[in-house]
Protein backbone atom coordinates (compact mmCIF):
# COMPACT_ATOMS: atom_id res chain seq x y z
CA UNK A 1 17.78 89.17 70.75
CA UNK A 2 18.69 92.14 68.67
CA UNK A 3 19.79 95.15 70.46
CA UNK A 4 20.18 98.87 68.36
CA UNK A 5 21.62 101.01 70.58
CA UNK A 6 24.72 100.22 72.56
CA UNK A 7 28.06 102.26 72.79
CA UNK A 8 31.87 101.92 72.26
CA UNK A 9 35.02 104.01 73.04
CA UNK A 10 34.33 106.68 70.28
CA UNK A 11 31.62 108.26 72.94
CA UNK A 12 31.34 107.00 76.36
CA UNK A 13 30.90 103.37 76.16
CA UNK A 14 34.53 101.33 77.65
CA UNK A 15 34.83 98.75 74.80
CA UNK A 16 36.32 98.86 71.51
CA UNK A 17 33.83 98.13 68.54
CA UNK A 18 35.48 94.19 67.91
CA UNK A 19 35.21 93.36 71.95
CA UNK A 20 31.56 94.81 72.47
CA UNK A 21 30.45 92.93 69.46
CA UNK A 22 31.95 89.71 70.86
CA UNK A 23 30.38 89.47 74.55
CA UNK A 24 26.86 90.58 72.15
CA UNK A 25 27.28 87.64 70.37
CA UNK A 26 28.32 85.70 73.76
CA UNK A 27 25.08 86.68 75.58
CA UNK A 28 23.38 85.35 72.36
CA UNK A 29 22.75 88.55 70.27
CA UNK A 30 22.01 87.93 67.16
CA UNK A 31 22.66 91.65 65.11
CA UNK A 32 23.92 94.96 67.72
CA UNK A 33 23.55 98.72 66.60
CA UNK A 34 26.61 100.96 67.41
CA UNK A 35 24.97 104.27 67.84
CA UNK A 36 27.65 106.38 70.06
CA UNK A 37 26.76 109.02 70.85
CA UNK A 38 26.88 112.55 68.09
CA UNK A 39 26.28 116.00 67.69
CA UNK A 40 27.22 118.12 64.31
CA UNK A 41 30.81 118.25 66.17
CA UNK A 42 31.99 115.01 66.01
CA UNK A 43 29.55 112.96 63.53
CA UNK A 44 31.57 113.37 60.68
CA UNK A 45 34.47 111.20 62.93
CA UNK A 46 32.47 108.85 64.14
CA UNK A 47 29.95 107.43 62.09
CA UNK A 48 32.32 106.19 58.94
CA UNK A 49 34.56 104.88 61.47
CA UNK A 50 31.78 102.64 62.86
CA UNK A 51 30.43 102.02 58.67
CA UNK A 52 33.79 101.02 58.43
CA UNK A 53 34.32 98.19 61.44
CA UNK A 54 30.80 97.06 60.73
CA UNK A 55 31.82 95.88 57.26
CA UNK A 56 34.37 94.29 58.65
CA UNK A 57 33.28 92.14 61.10
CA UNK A 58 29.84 91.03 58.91
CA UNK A 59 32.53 89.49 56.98
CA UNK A 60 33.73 87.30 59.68
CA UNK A 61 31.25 86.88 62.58
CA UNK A 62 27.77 85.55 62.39
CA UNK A 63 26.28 88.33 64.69
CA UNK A 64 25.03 91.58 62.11
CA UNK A 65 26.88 95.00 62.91
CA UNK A 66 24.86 97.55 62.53
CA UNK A 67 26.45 101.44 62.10
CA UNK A 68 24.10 104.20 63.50
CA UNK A 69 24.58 107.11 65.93
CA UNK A 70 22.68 108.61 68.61
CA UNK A 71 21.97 112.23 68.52
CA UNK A 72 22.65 113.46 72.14
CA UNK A 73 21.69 116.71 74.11
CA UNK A 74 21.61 118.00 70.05
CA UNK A 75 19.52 121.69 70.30
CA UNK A 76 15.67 120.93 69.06
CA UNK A 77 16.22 123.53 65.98
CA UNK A 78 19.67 121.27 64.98
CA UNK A 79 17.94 117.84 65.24
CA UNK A 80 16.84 117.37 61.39
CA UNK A 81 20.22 118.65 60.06
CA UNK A 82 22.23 116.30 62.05
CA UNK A 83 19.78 113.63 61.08
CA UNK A 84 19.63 114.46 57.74
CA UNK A 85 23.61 114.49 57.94
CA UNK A 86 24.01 111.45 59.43
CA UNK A 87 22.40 109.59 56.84
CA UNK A 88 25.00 111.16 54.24
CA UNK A 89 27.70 109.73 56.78
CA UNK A 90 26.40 105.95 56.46
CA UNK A 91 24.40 105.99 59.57
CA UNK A 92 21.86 102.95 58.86
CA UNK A 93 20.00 103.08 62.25
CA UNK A 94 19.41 107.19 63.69
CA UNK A 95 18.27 107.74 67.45
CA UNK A 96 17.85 110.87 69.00
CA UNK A 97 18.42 110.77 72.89
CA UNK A 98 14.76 111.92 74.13
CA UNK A 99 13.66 113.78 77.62
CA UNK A 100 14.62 111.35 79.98
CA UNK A 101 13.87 111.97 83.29
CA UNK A 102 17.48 111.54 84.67
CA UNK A 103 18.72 114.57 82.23
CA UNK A 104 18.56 117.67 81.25
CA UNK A 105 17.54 117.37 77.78
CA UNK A 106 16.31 120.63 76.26
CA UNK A 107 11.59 120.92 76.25
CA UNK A 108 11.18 120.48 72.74
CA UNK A 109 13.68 117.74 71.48
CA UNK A 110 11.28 114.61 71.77
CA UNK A 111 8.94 116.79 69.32
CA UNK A 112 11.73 117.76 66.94
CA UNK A 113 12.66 114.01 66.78
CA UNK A 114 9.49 113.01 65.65
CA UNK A 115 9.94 115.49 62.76
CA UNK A 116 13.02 114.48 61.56
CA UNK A 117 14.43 111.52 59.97
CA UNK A 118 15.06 109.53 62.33
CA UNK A 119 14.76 105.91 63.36
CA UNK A 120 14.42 105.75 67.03
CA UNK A 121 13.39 107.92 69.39
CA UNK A 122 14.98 106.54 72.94
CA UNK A 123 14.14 106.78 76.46
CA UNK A 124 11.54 109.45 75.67
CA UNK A 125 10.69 110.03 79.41
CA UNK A 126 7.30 111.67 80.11
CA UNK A 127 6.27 111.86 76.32
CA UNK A 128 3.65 114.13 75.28
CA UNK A 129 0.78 112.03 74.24
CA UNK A 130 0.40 113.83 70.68
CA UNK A 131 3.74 113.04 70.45
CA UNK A 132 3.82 108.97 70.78
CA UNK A 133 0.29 109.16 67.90
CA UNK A 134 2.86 111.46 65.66
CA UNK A 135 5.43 108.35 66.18
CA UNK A 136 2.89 106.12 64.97
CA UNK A 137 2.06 108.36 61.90
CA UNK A 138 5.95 109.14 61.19
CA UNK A 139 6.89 104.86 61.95
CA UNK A 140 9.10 105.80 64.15
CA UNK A 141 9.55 103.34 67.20
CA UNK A 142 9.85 104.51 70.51
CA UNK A 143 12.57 102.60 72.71
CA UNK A 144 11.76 100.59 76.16
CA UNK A 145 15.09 100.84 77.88
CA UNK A 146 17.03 98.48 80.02
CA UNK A 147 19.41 101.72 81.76
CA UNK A 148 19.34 102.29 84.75
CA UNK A 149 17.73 105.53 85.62
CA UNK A 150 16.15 105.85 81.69
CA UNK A 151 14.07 103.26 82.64
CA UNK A 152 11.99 105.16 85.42
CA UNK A 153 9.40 106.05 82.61
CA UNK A 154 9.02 102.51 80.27
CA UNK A 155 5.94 101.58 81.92
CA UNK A 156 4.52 105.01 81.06
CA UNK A 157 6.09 104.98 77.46
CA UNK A 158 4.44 101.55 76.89
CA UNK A 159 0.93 102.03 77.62
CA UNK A 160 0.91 105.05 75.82
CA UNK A 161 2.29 103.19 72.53
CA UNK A 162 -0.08 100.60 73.09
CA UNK A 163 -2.75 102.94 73.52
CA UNK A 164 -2.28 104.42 69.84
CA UNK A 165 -0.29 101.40 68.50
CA UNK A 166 2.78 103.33 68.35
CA UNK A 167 5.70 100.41 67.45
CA UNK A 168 8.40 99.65 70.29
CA UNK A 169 11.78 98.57 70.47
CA UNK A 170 13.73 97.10 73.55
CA UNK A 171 17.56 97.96 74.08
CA UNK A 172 20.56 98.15 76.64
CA UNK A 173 21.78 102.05 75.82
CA UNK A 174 24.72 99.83 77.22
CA UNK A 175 28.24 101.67 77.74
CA UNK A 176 30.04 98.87 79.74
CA UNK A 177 29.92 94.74 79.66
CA UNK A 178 27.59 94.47 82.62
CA UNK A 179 25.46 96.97 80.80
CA UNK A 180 24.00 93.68 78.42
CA UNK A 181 21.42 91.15 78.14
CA UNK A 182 20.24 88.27 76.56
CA UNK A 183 16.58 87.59 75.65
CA UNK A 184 15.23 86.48 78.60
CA UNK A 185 16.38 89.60 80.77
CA UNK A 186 15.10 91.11 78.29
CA UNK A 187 11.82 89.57 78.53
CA UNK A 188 11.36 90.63 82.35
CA UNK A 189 12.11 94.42 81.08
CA UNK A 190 9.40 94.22 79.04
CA UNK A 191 7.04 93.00 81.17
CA UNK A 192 7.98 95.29 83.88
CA UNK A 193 6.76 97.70 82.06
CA UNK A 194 3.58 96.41 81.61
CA UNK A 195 3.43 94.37 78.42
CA UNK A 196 3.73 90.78 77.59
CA UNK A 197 5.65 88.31 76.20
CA UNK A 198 3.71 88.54 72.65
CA UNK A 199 5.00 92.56 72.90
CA UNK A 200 8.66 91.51 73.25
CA UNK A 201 8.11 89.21 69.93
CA UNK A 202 6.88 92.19 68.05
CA UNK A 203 9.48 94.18 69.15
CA UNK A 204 12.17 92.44 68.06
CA UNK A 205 10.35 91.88 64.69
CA UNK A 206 10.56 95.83 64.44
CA UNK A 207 14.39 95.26 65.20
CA UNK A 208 14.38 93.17 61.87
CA UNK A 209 13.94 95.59 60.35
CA UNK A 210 17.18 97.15 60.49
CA UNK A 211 18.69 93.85 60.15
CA UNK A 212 19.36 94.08 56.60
């Protein structure tokens, strides 16, 4: 199982870095993003900090650390700067926090996400359908989502991607302990939303990817 987007202490997640790492590797993770969540306030802080524990622990543990950030609640017209800084900070995996239904992310962000450069494009809610054939074009993936609450709109989000054969990724978005899961969890999140075991293989071969 490879999970990109999880968060520690420098957002809102309740672990340090070294002790979310360790129950991931416990449940049987084999490489975790750290992608707290950023806007052009606080980037600059926390992305080298989490560059800097991630080079750290690759040294010691077999599980792969992998830096990134999350863009959150960032203003549509800001998205491709902060992206664009991001990757100057070290940030190897970049998700924007999409229109969820549970929040009140600005019209306009999920669109201005797909233009930027970005990685992932996470709980993107009620996605425009332009939108998930402009995430195919771009290879960006769009994220199925075990939160609570994102999760209201995976089913939708999947048949759309599979529709245009837009790539997928699963994660956790987790912020506490209870918040992961191991492989076959996340096997029955996938196919609650409407896909198969064959999807959840190909979606963790699009996590490879950013195993490097």
């Amino acid at each position: 199982m490879i999970d990109l987007h999880t968060h520690t202490f420098f957002s809102d997640g309740v672990l340090v870095p070294s002790e979310l790492v360790r129950r991931a590797e416990y449940k049987g993770l084999k490489a975790i993003g750290i992608t707290d969540h950023g806007d052009l306030s606080n980037i600059d802080f926390i992305i080298p900090r989490i560059v800097n524990v991630a080079e750290q622990l690759n040294q010691v543990l077999s599980i792969k650390v992998i830096p990134g950030i999350e863009l959150t609640h960032v203003p549509p017209g800001q998205i491709a700067i902060a992206a664009r800084k991001a990757r100057e900070f070290g940030a190897k995996i970049v998700i924007v926090h999409g229109e969820t239904l549970v929040e009140p992310v600005a019209p306009g962000t999920n669109h201005a996400a797909l233009l930027s450069d970005i990685d992932i494009l996470a709980h993107p809610g009620l996605i425009d359908e332009e939108d998930v054939i402009l995430a195919r074009e771009k290879g960006i993936f769009l994220e199925i989502t075990a939160r609570k609450g994102h999760s209201l709109s995976n089913g939708y989000v999947a048949a759309l991607a599979k529709k245009h054969g837009t790539g997928l990724v699963i994660n956790t978005d987790s912020h506490a302990p209870g918040d992961l899961i191991d492989s076959d969890f996340a096997r029955k999140v996938v196919k609650g939303a409407g896909l198969a075991d064959d999807d959840f293989f190909v979606m963790q071969e699009n996590a490879k990817r950013f195993v490097l």
